[in-house]
PDB file of N, CA and C in Angstrom:
ATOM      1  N   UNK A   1     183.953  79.323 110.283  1.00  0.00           N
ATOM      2  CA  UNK A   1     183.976  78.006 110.874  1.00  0.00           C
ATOM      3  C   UNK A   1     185.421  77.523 110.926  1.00  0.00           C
ATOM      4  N   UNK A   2     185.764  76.414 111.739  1.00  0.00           N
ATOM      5  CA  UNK A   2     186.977  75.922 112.249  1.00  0.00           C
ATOM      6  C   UNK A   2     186.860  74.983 111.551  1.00  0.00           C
ATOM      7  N   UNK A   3     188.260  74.857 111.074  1.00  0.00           N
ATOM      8  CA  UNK A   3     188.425  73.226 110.173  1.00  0.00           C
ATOM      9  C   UNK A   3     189.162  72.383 111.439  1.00  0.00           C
ATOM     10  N   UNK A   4     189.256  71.337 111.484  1.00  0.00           N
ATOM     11  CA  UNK A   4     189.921  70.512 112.410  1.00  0.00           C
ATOM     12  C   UNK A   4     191.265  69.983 111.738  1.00  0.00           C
ATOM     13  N   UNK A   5     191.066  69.574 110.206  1.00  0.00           N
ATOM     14  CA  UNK A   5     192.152  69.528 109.478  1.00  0.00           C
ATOM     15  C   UNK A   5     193.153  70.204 109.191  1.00  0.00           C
ATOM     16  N   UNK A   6     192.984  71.344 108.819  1.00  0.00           N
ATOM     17  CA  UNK A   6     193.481  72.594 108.064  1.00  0.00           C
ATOM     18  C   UNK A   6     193.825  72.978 109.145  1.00  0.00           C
ATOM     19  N   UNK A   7     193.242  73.252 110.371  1.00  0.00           N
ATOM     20  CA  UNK A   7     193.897  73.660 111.537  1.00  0.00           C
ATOM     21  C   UNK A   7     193.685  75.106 111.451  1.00  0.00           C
ATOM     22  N   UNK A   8     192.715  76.041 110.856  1.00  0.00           N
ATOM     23  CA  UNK A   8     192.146  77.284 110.323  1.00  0.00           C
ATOM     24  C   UNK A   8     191.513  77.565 110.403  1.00  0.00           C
ATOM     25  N   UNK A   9     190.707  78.861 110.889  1.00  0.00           N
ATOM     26  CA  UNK A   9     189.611  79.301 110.411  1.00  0.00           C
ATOM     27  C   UNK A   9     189.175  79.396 108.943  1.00  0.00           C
ATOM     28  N   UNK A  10     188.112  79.284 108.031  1.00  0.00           N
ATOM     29  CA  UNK A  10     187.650  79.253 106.794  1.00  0.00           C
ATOM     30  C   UNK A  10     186.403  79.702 106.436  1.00  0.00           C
ATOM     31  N   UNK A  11     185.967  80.166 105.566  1.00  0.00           N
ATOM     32  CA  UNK A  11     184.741  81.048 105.565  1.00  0.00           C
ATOM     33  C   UNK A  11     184.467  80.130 104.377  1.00  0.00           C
ATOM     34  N   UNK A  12     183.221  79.836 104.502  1.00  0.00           N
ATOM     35  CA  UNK A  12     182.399  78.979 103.916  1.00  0.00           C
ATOM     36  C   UNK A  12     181.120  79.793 103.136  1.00  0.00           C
ATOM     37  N   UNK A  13     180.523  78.853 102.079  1.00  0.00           N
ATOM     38  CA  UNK A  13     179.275  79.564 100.990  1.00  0.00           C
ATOM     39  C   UNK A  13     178.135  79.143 101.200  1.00  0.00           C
ATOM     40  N   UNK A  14     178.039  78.182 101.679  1.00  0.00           N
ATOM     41  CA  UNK A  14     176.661  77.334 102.083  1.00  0.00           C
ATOM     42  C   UNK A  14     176.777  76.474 103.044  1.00  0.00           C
ATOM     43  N   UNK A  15     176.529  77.302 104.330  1.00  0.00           N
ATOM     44  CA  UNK A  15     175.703  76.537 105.396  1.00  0.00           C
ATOM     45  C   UNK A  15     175.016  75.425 105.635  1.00  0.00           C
ATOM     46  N   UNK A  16     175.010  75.337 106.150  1.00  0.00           N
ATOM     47  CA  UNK A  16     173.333  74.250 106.088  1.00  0.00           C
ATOM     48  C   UNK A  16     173.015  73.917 107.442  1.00  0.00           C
ATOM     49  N   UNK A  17     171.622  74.690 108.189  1.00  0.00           N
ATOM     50  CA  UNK A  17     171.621  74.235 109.205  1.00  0.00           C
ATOM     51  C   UNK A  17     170.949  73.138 109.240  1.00  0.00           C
ATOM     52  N   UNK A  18     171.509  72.597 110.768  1.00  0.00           N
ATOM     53  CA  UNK A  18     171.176  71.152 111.156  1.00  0.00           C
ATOM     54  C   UNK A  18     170.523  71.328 112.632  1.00  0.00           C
ATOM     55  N   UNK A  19     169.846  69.957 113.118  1.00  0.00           N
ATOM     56  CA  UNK A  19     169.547  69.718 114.535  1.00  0.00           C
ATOM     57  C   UNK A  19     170.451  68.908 114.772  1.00  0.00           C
ATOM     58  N   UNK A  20     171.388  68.676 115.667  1.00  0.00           N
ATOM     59  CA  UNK A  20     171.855  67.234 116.381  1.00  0.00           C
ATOM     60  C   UNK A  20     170.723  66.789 116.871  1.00  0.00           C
ATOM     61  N   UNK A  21     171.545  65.729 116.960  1.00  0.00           N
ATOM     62  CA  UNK A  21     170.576  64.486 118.026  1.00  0.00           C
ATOM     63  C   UNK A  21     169.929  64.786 119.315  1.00  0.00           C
ATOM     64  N   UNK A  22     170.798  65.595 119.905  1.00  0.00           N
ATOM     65  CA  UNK A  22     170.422  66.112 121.315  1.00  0.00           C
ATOM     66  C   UNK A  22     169.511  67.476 121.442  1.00  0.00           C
ATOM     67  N   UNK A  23     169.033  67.128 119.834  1.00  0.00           N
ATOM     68  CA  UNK A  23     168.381  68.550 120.015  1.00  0.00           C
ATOM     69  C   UNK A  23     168.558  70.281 119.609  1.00  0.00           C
ATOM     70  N   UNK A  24     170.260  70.207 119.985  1.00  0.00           N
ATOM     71  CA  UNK A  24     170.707  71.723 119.620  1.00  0.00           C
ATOM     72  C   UNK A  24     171.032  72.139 118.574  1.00  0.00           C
ATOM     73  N   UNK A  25     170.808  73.223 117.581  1.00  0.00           N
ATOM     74  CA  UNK A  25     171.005  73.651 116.422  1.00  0.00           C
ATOM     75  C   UNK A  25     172.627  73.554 115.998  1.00  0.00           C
ATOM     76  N   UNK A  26     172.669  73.603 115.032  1.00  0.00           N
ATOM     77  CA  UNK A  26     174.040  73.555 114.503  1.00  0.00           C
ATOM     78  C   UNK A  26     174.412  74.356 112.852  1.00  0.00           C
ATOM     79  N   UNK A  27     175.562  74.092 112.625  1.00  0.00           N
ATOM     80  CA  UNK A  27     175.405  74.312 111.262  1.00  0.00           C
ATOM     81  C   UNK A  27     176.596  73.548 110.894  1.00  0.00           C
ATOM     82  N   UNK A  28     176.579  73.138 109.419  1.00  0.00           N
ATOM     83  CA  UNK A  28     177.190  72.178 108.841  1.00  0.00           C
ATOM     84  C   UNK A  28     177.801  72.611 107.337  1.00  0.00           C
ATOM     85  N   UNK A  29     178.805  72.289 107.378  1.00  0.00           N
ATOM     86  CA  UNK A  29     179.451  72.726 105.653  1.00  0.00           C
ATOM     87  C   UNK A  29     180.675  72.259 105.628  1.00  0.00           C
ATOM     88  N   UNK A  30     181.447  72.067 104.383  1.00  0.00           N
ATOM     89  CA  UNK A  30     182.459  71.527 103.632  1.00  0.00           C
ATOM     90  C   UNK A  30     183.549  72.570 103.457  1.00  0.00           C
ATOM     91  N   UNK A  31     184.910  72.344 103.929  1.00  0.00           N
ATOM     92  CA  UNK A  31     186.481  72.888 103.788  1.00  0.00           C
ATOM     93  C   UNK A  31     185.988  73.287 102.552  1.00  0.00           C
ATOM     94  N   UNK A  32     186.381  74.321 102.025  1.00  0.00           N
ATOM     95  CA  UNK A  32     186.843  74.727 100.404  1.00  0.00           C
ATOM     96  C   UNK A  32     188.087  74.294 100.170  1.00  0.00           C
ATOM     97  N   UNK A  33     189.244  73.990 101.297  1.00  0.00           N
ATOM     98  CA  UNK A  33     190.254  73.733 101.102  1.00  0.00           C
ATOM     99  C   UNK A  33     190.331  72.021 100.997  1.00  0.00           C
ATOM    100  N   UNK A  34     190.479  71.510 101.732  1.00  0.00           N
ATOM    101  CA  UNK A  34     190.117  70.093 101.942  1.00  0.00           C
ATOM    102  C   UNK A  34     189.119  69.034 101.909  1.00  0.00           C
ATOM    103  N   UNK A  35     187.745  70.005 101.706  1.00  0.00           N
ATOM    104  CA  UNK A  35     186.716  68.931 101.567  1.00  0.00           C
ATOM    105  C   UNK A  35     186.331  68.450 102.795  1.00  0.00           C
ATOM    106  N   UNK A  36     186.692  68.513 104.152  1.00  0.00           N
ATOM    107  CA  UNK A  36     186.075  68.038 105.063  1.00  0.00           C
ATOM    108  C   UNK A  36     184.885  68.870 105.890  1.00  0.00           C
ATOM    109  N   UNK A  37     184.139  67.858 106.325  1.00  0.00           N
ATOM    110  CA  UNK A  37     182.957  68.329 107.368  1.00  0.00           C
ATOM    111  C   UNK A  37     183.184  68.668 108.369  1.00  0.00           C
ATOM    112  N   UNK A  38     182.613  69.971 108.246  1.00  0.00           N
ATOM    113  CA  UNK A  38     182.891  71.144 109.645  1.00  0.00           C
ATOM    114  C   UNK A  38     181.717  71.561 110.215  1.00  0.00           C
ATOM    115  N   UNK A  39     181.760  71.414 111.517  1.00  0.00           N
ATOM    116  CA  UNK A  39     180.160  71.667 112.336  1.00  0.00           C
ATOM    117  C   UNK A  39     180.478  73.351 113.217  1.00  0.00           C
ATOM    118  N   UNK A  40     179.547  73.299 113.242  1.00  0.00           N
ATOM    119  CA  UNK A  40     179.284  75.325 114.647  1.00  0.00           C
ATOM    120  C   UNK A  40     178.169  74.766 115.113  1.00  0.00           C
ATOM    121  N   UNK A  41     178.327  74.122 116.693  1.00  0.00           N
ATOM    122  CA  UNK A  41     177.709  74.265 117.246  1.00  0.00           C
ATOM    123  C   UNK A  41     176.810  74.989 117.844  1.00  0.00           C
ATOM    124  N   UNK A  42     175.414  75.206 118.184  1.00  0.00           N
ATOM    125  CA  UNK A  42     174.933  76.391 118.809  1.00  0.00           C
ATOM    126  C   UNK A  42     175.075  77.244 117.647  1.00  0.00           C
ATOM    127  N   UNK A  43     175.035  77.606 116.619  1.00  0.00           N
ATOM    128  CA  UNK A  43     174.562  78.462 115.904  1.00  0.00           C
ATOM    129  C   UNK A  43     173.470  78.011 114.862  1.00  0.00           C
ATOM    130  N   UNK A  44     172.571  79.052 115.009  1.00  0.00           N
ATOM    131  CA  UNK A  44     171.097  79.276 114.286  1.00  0.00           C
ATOM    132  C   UNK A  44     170.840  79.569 113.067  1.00  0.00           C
TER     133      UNK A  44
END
């Protein structure tokens, strides 16, 4: 996953998928580096 902060790619331990609002799957997890919320759209 892409951090927006870090400006990096980062490999993450726990996922967590999500639905958006609009419906499309996602997945959701936390920087190891920074702590911020990072989304992947379209992935299952």
């Amino acid at each position: 996953m892409y951090c927006v902060k870090c400006r990096e790619k980062k490999e993450v331990e726990n996922p967590e998928k999500v639905t958006m609002k609009n419906g499309k799957p996602a997945l959701k997890a936390k920087c190891p580096t920074c702590d911020t919320g990072m989304y992947k759209i379209g992935a299952a």
